[in-house]
Protein backbone atom coordinates (compact mmCIF):
# COMPACT_ATOMS: atom_id res chain seq x y z
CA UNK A 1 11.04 -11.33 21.49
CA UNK A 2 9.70 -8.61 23.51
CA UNK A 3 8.89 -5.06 22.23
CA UNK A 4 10.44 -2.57 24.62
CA UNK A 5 8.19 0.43 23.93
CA UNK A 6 10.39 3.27 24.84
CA UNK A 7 13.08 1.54 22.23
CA UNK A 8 10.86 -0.37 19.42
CA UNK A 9 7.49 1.56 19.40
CA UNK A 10 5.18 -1.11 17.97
CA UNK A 11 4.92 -0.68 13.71
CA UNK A 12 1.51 -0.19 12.60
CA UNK A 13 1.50 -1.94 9.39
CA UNK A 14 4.01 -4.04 7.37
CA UNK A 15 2.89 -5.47 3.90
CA UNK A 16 4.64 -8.26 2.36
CA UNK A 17 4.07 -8.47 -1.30
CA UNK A 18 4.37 -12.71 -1.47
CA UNK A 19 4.62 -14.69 -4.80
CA UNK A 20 5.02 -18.64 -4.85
CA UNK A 21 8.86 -18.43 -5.23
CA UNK A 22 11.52 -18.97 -2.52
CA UNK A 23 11.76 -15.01 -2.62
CA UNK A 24 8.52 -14.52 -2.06
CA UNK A 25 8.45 -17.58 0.90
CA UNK A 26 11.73 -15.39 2.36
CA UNK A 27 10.08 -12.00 2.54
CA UNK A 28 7.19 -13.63 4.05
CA UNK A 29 9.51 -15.59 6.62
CA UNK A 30 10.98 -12.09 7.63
CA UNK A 31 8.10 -10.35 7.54
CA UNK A 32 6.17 -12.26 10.25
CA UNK A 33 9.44 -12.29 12.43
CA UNK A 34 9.08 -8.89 12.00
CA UNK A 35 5.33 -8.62 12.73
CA UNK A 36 6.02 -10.71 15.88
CA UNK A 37 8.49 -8.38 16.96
CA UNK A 38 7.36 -5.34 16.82
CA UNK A 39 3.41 -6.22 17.24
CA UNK A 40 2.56 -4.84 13.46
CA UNK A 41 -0.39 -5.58 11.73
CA UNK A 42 0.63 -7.72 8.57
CA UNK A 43 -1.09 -7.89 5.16
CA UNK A 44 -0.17 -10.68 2.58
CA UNK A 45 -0.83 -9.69 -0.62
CA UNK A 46 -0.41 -11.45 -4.13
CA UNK A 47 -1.06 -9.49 -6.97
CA UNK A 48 -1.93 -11.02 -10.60
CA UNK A 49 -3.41 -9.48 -14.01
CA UNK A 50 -6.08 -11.99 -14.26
CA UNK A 51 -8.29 -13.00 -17.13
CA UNK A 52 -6.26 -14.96 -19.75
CA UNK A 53 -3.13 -14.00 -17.60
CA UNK A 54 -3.73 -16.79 -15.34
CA UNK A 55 -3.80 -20.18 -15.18
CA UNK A 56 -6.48 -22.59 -13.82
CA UNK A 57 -3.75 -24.15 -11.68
CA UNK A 58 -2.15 -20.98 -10.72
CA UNK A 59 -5.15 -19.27 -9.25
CA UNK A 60 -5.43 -23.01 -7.35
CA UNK A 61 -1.76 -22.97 -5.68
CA UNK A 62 -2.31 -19.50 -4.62
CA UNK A 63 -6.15 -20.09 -3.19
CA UNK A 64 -4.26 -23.21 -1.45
CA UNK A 65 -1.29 -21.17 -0.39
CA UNK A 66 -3.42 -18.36 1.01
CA UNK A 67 -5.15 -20.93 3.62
CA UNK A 68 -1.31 -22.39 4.76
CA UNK A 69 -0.74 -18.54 5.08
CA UNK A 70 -3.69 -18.03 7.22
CA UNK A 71 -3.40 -21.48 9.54
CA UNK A 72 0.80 -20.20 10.14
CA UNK A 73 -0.15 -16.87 11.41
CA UNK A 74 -2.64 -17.51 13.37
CA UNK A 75 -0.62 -20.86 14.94
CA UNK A 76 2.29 -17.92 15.11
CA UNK A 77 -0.12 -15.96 17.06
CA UNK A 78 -0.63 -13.24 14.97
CA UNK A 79 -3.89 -11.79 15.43
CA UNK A 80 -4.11 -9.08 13.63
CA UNK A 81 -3.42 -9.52 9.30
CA UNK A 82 -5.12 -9.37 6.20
CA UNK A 83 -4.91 -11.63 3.10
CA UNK A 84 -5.58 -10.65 0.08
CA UNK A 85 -5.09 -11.63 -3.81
CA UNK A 86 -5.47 -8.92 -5.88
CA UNK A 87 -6.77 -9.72 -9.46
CA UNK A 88 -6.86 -6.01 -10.78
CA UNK A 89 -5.29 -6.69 -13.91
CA UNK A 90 -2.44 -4.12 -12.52
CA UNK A 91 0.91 -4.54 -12.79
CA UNK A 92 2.23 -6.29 -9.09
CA UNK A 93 3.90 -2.99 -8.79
CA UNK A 94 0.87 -0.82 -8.63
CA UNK A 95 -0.81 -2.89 -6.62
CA UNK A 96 1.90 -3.37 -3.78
CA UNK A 97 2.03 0.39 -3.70
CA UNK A 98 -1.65 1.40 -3.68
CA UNK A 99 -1.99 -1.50 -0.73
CA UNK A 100 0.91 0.34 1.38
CA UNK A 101 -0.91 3.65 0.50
CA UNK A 102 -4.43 2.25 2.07
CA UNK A 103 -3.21 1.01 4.42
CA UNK A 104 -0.89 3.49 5.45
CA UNK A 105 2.10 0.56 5.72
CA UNK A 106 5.05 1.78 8.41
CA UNK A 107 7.01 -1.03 5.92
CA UNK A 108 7.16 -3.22 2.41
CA UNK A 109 8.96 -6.46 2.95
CA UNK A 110 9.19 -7.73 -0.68
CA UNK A 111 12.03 -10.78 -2.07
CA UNK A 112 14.35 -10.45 -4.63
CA UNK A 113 16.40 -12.49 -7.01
CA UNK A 114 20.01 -11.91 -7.68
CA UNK A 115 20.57 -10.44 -10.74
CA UNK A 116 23.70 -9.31 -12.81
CA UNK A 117 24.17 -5.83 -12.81
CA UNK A 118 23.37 -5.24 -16.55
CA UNK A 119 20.08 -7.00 -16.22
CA UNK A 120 19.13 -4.59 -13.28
CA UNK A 121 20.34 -1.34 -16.02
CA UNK A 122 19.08 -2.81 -19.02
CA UNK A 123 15.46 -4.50 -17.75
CA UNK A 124 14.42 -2.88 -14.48
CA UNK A 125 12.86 -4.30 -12.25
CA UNK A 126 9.69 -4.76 -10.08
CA UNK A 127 11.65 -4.37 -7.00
CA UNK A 128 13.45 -1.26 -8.01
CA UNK A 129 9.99 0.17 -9.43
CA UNK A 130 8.30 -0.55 -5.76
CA UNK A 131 11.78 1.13 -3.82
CA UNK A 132 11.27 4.36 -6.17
CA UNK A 133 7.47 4.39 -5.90
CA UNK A 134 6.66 3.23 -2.08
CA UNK A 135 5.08 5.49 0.09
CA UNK A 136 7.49 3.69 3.04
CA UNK A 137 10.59 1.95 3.30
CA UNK A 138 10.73 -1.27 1.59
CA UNK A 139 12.48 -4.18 2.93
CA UNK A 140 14.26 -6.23 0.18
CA UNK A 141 14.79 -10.06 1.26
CA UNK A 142 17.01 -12.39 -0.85
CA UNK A 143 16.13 -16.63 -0.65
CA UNK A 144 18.98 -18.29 0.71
């Protein structure tokens, strides 16, 4: 699709908080789409506590998952994105929203899961913690 300037100024910087689930393969499917569209910059990031947090074969599927990341943009054509896996040992929230803040992200594309309305009241949630606390509009993508 082609950006019409005078209509869709081109986004500076969308970033897509991705985790190996089919919420996290959603927002990232809408987030390039996105990226594509308007010409934005994209950065990927997964965020996880590390140390004893992680497992062997976790930080293995996401190393892996990161290259199939890198090879689809780039055969996408998107030149201009960042990858990067955060091992802070902050919560995914923090680290989605000190990423948008560096970067000075135009968007947050994150996925969600359905959930009953009393788990949303009773346990919160990292989406709902990244809406209140973005620095940006956030983008909430559901797996079909």
């Amino acid at each position: 699709m082609e950006v019409n300037e005078e209509r869709d100024p081109p986004m500076g910087t969308i970033v897509v908080g991705y985790v190996l689930t089919s919420e996290g393969q959603a927002a990232l499917n809408w987030a390039i789409s996105e990226a594509k569209r308007s010409n934005a910059r994209l950065v990927v990031i997964h965020s996880s506590r590390g140390g004893d947090h992680d497992k062997d074969e976790d930080v293995i599927a996401y190393r892996q998952a990161g290259e199939r990341i890198e090879r689809r943009l780039a055969d996408e054509g998107i030149k201009d994105f960042r990858l990067a896996g955060l091992v802070l040992g902050n919560k995914p929230v923090e680290d989605i929203v000190e990423v948008a803040e560096t970067e000075e992200a135009d968007l947050i594309v994150i996925g969600v899961r359905r959930r009953s309305s009393l788990g949303k009241l009773i346990l919160g949630s990292n989406a709902q913690a990244i809406i209140m606390e973005a620095p940006c509009p956030v983008v909430t993508i559901r797996a079909e």
